[in-house]
Protein backbone atom coordinates (compact mmCIF):
# COMPACT_ATOMS: atom_id res chain seq x y z
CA UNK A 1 14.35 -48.18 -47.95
CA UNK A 2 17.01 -48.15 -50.74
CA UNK A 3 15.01 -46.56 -52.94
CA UNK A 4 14.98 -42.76 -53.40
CA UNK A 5 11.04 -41.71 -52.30
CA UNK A 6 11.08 -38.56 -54.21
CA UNK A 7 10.95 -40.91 -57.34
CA UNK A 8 7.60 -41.92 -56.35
CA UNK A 9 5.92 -38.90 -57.34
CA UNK A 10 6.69 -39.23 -60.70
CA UNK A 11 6.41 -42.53 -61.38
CA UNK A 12 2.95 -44.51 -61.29
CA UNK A 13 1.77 -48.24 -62.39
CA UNK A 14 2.86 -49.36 -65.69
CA UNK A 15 -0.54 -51.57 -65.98
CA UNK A 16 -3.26 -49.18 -64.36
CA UNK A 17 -1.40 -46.01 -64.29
CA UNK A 18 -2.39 -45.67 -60.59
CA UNK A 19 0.00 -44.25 -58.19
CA UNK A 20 2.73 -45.97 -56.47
CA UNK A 21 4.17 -46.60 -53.36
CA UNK A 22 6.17 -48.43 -50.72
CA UNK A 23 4.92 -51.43 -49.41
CA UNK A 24 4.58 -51.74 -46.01
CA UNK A 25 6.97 -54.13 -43.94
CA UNK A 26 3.49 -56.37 -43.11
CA UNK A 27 2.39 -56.57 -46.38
CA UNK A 28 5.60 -57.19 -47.40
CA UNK A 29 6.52 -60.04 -44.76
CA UNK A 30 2.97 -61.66 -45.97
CA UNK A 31 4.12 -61.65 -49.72
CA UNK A 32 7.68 -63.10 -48.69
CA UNK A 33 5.29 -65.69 -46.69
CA UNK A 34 3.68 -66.79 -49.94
CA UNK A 35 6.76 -66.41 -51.98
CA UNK A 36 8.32 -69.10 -49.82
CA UNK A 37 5.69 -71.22 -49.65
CA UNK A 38 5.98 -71.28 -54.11
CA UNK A 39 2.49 -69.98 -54.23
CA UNK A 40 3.06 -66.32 -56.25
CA UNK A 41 3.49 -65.60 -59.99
CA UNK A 42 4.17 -62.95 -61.44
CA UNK A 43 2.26 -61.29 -64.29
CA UNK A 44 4.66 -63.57 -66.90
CA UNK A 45 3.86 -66.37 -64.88
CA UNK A 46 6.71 -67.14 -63.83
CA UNK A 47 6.53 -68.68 -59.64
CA UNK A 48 8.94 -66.28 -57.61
CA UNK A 49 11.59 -67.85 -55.86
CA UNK A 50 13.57 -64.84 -54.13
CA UNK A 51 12.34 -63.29 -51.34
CA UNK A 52 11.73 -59.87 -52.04
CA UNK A 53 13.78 -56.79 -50.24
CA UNK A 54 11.33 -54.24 -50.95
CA UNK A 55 8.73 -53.49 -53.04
CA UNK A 56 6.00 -51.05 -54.29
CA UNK A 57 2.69 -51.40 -54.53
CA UNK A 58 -0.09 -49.62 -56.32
CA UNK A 59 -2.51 -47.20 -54.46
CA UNK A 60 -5.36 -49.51 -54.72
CA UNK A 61 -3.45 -52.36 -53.06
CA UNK A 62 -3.91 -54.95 -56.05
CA UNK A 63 -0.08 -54.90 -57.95
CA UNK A 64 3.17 -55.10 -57.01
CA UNK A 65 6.46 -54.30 -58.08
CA UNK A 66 10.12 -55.71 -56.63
CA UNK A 67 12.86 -53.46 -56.08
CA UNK A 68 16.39 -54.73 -57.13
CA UNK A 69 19.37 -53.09 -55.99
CA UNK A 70 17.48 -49.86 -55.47
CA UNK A 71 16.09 -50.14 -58.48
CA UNK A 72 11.79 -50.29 -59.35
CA UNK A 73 11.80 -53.39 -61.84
CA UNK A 74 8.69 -51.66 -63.38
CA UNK A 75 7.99 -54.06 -66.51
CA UNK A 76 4.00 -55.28 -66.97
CA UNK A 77 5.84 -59.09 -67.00
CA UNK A 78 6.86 -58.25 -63.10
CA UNK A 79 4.08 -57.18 -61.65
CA UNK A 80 2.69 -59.50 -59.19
CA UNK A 81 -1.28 -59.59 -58.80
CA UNK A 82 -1.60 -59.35 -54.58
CA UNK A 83 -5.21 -60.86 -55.56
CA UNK A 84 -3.00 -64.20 -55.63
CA UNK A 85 -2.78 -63.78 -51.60
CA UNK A 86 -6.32 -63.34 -50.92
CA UNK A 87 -6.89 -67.23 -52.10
CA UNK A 88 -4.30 -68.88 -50.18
């Protein structure tokens, strides 16, 4: 993971304010799964197209969040509702 983990405990779900964390590599490989398969939007919309690296996902398990370079991308627009999976 790129991403420094001590960030996580201070930073928490821009939508639902719930904690945050690092997806696991299943989950993860699942989403990519979709992602190629031009089934996920994000919360914009907006089909993803790039395979994601890493990611973070809230406590509950419902949102997601990719991580760029290292980087959370933690804007409401980039979530990605997991709920998506569950009907495919």
């Amino acid at each position: 993971m790129s991403i420094d983990i001590r960030i996580l405990d201070i930073i928490c779900c821009p939508v639902t304010r719930l904690p945050i964390e690092a997806m696991s590599e299943a989950k993860l490989h699942e989403l990519n799964a979709c992602i190629r398969k031009s089934q996920i939007f994000d919360r914009n919309g907006t089909a993803l197209e790039k395979e994601l690296q890493e990611a973070l996902i809230t406590r509950d398990g419902k949102l997601a969040y990719p991580v760029e370079n290292g980087i959370p991308v933690l804007l409401e627009g980039r979530g990605i509702d997991l709920l998506q999976m569950e009907s495919l």
